[in-house]
PDB file of N, CA and C in Angstrom:
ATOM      1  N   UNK A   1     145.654 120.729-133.745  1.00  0.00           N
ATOM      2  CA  UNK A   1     146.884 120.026-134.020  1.00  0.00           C
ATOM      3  C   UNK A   1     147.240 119.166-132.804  1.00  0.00           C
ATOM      4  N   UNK A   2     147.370 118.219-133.059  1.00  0.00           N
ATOM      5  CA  UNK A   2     147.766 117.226-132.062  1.00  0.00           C
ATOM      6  C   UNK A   2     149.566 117.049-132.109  1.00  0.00           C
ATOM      7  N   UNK A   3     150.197 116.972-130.555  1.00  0.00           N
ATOM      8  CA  UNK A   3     151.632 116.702-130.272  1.00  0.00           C
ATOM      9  C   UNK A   3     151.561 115.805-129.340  1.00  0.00           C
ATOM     10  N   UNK A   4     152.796 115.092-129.240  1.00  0.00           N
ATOM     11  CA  UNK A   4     152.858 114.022-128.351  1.00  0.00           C
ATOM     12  C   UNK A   4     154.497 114.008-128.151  1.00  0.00           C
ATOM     13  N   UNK A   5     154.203 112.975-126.735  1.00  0.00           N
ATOM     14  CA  UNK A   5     155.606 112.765-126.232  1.00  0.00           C
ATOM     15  C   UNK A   5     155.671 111.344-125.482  1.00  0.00           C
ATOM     16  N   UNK A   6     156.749 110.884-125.733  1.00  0.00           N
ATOM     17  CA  UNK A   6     156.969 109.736-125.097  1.00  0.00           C
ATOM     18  C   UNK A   6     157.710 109.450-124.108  1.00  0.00           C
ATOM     19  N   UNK A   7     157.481 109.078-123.366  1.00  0.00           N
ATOM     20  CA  UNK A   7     158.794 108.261-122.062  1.00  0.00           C
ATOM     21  C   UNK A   7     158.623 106.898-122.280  1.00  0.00           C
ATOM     22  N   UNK A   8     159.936 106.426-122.636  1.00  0.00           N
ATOM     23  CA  UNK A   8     160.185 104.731-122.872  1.00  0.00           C
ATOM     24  C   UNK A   8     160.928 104.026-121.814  1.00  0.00           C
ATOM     25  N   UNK A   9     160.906 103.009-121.580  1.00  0.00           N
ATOM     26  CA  UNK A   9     161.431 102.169-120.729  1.00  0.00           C
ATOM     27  C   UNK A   9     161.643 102.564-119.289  1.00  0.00           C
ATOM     28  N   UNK A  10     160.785 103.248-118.673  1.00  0.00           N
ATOM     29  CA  UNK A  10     159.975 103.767-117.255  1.00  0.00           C
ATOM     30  C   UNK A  10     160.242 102.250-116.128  1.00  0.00           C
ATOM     31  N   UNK A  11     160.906 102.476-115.455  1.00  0.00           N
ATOM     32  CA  UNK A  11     161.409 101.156-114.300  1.00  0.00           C
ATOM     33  C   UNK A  11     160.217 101.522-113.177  1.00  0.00           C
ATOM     34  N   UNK A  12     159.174 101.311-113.550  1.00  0.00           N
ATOM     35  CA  UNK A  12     157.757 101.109-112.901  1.00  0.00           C
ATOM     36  C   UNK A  12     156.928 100.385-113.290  1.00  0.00           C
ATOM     37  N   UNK A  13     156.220  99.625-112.564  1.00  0.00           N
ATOM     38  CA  UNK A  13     154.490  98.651-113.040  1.00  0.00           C
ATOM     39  C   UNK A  13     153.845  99.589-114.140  1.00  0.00           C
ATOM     40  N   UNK A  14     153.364  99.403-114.842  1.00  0.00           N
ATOM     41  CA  UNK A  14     152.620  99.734-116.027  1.00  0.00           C
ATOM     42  C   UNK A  14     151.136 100.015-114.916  1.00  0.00           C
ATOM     43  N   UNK A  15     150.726  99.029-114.073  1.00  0.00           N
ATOM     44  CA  UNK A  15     149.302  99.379-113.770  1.00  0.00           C
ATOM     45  C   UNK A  15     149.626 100.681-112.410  1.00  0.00           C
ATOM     46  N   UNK A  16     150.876 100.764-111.847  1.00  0.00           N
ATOM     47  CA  UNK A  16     150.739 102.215-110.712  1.00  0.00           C
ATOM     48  C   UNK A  16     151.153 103.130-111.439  1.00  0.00           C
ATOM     49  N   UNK A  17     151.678 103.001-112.720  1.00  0.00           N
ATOM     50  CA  UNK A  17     151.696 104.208-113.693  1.00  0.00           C
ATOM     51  C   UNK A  17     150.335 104.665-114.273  1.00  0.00           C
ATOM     52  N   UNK A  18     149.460 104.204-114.453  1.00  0.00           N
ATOM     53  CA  UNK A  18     147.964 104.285-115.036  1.00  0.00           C
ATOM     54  C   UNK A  18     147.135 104.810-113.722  1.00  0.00           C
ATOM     55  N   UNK A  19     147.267 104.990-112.771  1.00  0.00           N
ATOM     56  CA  UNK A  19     146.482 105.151-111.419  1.00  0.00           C
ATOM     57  C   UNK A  19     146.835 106.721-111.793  1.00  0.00           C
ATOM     58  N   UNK A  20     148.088 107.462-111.836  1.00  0.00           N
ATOM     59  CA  UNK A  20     148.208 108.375-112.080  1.00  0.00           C
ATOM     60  C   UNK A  20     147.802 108.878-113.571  1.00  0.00           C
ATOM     61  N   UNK A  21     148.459 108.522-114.073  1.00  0.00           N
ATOM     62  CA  UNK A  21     147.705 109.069-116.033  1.00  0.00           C
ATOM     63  C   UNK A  21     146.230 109.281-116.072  1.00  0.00           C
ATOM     64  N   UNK A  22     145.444 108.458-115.541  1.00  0.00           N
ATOM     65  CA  UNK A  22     144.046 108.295-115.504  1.00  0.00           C
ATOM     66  C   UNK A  22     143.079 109.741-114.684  1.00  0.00           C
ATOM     67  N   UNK A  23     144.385 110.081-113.833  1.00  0.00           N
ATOM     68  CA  UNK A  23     144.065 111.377-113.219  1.00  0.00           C
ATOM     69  C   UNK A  23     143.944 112.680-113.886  1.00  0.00           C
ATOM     70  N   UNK A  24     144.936 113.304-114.500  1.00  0.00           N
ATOM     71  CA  UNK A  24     145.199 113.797-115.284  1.00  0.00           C
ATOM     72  C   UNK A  24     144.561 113.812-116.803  1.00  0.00           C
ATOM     73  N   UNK A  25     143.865 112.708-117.426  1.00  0.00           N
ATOM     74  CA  UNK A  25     143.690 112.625-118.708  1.00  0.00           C
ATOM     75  C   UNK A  25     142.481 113.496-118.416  1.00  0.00           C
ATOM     76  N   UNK A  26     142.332 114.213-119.819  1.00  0.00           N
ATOM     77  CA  UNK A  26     141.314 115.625-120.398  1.00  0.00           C
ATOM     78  C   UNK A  26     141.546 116.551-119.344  1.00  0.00           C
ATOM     79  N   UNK A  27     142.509 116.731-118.711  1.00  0.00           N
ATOM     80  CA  UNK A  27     143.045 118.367-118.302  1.00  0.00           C
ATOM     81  C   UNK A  27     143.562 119.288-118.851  1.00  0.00           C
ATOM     82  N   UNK A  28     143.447 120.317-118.961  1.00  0.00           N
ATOM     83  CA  UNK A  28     144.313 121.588-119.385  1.00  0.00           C
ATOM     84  C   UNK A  28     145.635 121.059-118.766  1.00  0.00           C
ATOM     85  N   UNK A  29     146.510 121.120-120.090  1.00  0.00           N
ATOM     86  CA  UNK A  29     147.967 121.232-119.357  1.00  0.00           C
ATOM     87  C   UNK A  29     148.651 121.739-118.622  1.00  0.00           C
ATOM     88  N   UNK A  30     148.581 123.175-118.502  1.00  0.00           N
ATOM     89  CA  UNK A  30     149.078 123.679-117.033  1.00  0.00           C
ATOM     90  C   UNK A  30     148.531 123.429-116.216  1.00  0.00           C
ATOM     91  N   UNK A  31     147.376 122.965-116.086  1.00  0.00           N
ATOM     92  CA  UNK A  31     146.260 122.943-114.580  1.00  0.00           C
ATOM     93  C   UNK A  31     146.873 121.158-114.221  1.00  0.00           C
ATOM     94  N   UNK A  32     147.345 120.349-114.961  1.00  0.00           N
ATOM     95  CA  UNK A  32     147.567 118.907-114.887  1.00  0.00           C
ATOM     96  C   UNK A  32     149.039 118.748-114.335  1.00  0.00           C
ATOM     97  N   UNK A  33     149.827 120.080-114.701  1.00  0.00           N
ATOM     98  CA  UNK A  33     151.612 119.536-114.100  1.00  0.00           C
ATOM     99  C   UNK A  33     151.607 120.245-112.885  1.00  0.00           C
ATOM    100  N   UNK A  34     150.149 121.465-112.591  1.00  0.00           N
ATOM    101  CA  UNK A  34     150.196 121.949-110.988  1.00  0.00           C
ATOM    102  C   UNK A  34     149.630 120.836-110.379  1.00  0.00           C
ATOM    103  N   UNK A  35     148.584 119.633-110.401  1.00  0.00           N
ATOM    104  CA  UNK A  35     148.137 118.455-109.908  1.00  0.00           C
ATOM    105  C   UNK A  35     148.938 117.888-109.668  1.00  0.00           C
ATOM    106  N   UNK A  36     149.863 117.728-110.714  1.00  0.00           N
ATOM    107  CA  UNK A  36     151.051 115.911-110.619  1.00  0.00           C
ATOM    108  C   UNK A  36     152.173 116.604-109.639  1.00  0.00           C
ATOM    109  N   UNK A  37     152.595 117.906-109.319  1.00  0.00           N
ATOM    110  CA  UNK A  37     153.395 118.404-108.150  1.00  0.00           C
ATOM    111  C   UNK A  37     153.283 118.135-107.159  1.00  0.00           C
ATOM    112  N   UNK A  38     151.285 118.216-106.851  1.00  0.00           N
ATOM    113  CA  UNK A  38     151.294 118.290-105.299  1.00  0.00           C
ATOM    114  C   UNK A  38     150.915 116.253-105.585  1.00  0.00           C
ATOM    115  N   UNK A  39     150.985 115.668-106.397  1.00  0.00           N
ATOM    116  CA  UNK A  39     150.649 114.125-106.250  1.00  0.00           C
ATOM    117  C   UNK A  39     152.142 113.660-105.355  1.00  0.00           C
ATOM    118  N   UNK A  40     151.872 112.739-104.253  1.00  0.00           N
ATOM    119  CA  UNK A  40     153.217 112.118-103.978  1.00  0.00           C
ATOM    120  C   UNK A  40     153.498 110.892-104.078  1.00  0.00           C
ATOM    121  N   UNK A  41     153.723 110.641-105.068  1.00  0.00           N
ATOM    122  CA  UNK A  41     153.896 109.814-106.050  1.00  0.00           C
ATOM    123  C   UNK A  41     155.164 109.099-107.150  1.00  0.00           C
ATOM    124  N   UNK A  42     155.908 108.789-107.081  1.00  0.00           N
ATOM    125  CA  UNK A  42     156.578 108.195-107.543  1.00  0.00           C
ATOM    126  C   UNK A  42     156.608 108.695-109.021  1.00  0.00           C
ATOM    127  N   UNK A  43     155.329 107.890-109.439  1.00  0.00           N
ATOM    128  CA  UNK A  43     154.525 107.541-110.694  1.00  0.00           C
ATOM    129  C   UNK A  43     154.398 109.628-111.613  1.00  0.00           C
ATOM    130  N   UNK A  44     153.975 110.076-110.369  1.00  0.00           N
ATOM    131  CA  UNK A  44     154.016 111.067-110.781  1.00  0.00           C
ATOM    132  C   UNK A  44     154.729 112.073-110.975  1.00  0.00           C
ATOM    133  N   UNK A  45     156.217 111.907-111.069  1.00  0.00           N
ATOM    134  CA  UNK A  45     157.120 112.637-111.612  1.00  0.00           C
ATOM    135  C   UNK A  45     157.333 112.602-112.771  1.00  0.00           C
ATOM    136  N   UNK A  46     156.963 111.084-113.209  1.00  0.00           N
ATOM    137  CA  UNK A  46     157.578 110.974-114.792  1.00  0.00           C
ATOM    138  C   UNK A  46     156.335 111.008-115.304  1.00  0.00           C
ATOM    139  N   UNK A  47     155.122 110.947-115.096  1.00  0.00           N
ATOM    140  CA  UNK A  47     154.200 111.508-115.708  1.00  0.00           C
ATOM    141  C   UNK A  47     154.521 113.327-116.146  1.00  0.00           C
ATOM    142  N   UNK A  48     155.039 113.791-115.167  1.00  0.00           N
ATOM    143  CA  UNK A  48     155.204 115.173-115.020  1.00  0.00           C
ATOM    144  C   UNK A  48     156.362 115.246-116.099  1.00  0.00           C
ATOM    145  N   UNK A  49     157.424 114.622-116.020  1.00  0.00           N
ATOM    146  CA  UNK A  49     158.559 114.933-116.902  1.00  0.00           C
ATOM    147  C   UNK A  49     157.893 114.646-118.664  1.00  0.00           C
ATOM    148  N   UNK A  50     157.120 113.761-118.589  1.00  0.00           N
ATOM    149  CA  UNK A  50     156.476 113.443-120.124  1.00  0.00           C
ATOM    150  C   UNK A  50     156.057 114.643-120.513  1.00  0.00           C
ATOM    151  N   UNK A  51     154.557 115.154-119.571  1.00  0.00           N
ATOM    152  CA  UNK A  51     154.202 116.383-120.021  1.00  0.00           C
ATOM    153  C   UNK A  51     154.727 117.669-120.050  1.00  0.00           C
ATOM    154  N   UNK A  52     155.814 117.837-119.662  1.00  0.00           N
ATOM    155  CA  UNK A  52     156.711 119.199-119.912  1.00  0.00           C
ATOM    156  C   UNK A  52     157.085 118.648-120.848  1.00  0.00           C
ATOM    157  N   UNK A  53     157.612 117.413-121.553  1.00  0.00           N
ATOM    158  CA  UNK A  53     158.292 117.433-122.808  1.00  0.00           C
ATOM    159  C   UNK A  53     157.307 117.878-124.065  1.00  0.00           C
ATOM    160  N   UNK A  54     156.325 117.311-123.544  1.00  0.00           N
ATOM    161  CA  UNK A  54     154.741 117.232-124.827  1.00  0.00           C
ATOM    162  C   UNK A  54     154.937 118.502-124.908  1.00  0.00           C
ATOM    163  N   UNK A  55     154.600 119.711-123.798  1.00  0.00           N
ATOM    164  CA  UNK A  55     154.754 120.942-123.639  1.00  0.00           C
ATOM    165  C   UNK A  55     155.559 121.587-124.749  1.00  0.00           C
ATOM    166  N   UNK A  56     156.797 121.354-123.975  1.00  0.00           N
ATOM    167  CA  UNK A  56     157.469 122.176-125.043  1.00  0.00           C
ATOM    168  C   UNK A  56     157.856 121.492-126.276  1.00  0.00           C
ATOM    169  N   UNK A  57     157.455 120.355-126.705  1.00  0.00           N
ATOM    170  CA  UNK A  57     157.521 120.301-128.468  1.00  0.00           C
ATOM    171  C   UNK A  57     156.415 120.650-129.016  1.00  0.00           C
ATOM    172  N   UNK A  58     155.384 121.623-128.247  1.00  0.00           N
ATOM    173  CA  UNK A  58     153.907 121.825-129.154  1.00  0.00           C
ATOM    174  C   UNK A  58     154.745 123.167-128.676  1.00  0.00           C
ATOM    175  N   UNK A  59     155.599 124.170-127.762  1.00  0.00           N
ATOM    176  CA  UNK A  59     155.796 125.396-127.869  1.00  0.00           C
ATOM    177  C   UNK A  59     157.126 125.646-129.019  1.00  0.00           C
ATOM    178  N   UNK A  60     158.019 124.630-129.123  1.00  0.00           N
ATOM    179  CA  UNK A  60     159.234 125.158-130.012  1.00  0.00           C
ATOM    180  C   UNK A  60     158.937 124.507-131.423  1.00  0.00           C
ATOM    181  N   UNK A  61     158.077 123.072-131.632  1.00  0.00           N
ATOM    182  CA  UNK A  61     158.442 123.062-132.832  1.00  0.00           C
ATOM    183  C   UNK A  61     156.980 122.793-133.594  1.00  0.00           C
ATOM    184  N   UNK A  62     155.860 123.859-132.908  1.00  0.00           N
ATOM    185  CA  UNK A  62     154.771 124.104-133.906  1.00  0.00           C
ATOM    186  C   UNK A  62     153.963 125.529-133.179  1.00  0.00           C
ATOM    187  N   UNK A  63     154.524 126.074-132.144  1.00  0.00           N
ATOM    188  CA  UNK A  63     154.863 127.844-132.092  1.00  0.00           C
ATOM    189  C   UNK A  63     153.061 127.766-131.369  1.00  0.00           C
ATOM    190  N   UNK A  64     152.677 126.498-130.621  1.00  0.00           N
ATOM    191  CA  UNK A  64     151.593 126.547-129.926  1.00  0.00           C
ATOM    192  C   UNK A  64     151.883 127.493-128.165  1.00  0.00           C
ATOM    193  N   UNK A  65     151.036 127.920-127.847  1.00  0.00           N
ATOM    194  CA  UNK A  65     150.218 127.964-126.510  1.00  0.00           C
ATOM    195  C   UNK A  65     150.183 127.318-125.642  1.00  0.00           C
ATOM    196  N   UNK A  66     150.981 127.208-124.354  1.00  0.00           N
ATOM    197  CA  UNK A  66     150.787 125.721-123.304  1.00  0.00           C
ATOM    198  C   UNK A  66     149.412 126.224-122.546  1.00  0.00           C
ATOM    199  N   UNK A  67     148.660 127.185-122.292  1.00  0.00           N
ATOM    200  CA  UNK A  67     147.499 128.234-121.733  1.00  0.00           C
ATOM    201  C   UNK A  67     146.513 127.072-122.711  1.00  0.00           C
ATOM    202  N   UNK A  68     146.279 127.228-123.897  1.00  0.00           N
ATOM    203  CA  UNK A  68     145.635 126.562-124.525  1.00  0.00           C
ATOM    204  C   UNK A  68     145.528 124.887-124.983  1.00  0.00           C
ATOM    205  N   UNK A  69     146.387 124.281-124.555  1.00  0.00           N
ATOM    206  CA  UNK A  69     146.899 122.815-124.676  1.00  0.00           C
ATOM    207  C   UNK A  69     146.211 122.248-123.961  1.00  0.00           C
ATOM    208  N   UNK A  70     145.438 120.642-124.355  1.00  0.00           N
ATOM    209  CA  UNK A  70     144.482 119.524-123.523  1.00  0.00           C
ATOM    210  C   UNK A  70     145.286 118.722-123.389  1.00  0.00           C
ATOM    211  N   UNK A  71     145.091 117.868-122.302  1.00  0.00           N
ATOM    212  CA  UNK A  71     146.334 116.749-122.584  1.00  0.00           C
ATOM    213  C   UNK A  71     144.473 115.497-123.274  1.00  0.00           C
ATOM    214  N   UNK A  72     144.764 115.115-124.734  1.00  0.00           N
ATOM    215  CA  UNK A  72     143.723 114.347-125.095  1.00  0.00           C
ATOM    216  C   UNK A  72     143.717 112.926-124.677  1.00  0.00           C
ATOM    217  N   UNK A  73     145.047 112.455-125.162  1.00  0.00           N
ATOM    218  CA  UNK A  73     144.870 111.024-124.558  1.00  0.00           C
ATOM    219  C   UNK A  73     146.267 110.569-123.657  1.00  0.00           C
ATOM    220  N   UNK A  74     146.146 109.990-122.756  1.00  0.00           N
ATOM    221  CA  UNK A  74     147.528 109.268-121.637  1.00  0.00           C
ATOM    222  C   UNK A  74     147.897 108.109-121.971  1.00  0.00           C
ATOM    223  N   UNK A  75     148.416 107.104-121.786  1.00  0.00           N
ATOM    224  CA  UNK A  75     148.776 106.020-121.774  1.00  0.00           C
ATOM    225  C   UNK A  75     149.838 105.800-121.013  1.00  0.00           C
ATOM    226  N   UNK A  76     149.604 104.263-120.524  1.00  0.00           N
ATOM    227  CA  UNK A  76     150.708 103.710-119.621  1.00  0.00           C
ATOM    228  C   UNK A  76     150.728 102.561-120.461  1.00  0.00           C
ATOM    229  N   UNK A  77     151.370 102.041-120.925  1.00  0.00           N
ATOM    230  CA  UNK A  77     151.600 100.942-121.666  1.00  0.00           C
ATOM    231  C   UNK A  77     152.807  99.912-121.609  1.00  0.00           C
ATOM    232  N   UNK A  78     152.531  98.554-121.166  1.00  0.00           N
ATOM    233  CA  UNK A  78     153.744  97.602-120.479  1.00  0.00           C
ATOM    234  C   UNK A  78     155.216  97.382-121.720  1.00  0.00           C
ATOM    235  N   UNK A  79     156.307  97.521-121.475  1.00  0.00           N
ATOM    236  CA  UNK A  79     157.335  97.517-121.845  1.00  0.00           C
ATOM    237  C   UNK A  79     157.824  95.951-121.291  1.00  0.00           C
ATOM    238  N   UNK A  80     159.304  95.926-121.934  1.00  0.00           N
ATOM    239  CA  UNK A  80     159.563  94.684-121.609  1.00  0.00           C
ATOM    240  C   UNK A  80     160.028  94.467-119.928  1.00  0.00           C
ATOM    241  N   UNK A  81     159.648  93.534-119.656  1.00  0.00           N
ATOM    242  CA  UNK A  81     160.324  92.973-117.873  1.00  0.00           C
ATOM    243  C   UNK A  81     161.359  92.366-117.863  1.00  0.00           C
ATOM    244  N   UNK A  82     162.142  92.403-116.668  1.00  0.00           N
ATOM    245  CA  UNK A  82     163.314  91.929-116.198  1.00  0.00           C
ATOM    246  C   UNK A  82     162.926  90.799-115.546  1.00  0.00           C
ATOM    247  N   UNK A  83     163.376  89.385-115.909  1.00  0.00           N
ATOM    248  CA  UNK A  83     163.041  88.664-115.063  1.00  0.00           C
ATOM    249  C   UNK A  83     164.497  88.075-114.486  1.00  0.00           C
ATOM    250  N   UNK A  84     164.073  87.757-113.301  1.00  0.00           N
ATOM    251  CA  UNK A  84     165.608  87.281-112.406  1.00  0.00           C
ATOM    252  C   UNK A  84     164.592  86.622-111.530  1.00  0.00           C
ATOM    253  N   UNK A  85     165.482  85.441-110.434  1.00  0.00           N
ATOM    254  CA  UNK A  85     165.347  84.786-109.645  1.00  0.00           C
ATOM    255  C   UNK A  85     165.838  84.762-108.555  1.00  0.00           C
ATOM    256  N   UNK A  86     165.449  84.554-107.238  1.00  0.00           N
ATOM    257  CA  UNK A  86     165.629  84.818-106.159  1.00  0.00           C
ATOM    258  C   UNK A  86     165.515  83.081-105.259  1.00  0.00           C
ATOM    259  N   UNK A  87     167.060  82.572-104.868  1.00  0.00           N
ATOM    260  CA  UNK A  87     167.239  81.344-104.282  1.00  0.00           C
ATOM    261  C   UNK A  87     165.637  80.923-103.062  1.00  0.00           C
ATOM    262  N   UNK A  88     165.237  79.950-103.256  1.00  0.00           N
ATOM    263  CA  UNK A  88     164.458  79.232-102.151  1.00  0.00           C
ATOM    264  C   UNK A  88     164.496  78.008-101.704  1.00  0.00           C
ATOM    265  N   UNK A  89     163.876  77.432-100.733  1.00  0.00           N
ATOM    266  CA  UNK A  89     164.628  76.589 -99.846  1.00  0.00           C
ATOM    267  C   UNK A  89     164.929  75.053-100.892  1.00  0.00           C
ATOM    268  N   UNK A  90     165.779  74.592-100.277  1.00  0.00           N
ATOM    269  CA  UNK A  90     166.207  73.295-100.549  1.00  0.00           C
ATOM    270  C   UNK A  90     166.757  73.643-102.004  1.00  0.00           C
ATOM    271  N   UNK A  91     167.023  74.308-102.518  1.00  0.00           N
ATOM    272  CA  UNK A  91     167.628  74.588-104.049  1.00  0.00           C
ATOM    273  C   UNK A  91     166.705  74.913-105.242  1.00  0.00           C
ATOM    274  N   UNK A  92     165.762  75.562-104.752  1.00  0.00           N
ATOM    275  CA  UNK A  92     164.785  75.482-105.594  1.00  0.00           C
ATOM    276  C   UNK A  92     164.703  77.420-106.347  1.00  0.00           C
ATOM    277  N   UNK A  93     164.482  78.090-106.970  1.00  0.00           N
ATOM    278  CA  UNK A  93     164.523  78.971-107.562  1.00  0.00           C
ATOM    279  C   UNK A  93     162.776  79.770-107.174  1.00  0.00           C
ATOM    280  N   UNK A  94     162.716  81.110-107.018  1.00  0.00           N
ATOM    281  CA  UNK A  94     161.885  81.701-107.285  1.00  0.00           C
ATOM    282  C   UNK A  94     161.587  82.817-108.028  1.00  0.00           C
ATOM    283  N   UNK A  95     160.407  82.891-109.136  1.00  0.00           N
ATOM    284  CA  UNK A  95     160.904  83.884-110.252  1.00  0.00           C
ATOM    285  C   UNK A  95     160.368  85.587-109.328  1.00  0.00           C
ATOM    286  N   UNK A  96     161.233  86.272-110.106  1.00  0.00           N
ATOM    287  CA  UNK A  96     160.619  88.156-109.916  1.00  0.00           C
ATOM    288  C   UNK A  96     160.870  88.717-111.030  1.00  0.00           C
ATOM    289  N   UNK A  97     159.805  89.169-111.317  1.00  0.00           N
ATOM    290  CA  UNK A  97     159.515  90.134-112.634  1.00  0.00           C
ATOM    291  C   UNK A  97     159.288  91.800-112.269  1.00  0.00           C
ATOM    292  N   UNK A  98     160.326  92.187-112.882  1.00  0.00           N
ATOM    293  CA  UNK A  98     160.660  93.375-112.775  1.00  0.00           C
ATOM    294  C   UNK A  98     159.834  94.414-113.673  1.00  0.00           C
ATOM    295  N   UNK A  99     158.435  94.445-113.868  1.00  0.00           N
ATOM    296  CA  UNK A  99     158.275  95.653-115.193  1.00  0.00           C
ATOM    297  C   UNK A  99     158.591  96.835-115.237  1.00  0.00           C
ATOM    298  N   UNK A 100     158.633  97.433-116.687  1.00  0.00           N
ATOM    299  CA  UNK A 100     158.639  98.543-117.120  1.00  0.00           C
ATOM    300  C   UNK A 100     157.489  99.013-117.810  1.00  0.00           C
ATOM    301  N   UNK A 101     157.711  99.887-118.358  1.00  0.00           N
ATOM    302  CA  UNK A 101     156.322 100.688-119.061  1.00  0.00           C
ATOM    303  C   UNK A 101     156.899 101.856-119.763  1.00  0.00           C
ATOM    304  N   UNK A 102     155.765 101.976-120.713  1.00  0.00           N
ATOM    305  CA  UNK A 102     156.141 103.083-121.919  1.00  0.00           C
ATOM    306  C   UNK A 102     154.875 104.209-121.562  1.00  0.00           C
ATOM    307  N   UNK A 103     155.156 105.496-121.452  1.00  0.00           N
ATOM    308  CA  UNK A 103     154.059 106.550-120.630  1.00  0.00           C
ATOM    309  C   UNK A 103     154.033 107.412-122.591  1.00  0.00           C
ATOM    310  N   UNK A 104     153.066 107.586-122.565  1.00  0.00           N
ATOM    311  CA  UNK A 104     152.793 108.292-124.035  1.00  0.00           C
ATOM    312  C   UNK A 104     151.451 109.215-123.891  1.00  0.00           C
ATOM    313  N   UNK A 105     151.918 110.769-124.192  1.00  0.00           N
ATOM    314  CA  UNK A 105     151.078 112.376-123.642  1.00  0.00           C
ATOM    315  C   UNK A 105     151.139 112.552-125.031  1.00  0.00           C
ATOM    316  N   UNK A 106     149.121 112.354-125.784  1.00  0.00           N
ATOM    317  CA  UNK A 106     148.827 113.025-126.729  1.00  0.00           C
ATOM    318  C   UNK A 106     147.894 114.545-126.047  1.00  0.00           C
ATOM    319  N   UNK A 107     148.733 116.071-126.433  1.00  0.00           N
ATOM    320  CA  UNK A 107     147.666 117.345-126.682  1.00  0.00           C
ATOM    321  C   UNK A 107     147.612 117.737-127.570  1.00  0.00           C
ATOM    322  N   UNK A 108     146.500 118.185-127.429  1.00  0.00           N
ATOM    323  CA  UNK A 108     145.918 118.849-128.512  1.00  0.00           C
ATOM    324  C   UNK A 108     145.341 120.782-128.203  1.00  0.00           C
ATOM    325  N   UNK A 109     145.189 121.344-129.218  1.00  0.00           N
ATOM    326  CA  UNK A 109     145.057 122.943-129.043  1.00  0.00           C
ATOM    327  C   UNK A 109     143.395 122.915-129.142  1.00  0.00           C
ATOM    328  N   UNK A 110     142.786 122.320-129.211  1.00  0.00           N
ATOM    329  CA  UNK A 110     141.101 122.248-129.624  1.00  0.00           C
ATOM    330  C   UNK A 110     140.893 122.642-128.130  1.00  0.00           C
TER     331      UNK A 110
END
């Protein structure tokens, strides 16, 4: 049986969110949120907060095993950006793009 969890609109780069996910993908789930603890990492808290959620909606609302849980597939996936501008010389404008990202934890009991 496959469960999943999402974190949406993540105020991080989509690609230093994937440096971490990429770590973690095909781990045993408990062995993957003792990894993302000792990671110091930014990136890796809310990786961590995703997979306790995945966690416990495969423990309360289908009565799974976190001992037995894979994390199968990760994703970091780009959300929408903030763009704003920052004054430069003589009156001229410079753009900054702010991304976000959508973090999405498929496990599975196999």
């Amino acid at each position: 049986m496959e469960v999943q969890a999402i974190y949406k609109n993540v105020r991080m780069s989509p690609q230093k969110m994937r440096e971490v996910v990429r770590q973690v993908q095909g781990m045993n789930a408990v062995e993957a949120l003792a990894v993302l603890k000792v990671v110091s990492r930014k990136s890796a808290r809310a990786v961590a907060k995703t997979l306790q959620s995945a966690i416990a909606n495969a423990e309360n609302n289908h009565g799974l095993r976190p001992e037995k849980l894979t994390i199968k597939n990760a994703f970091a996936q780009t959300a929408g950006s903030l763009k704003r501008f920052v004054p430069k010389a003589r009156g001229s404008a410079g753009p900054i793009i702010k991304r976000n990202c959508h973090i999405k934890i498929v496990l599975t009991d196999n």
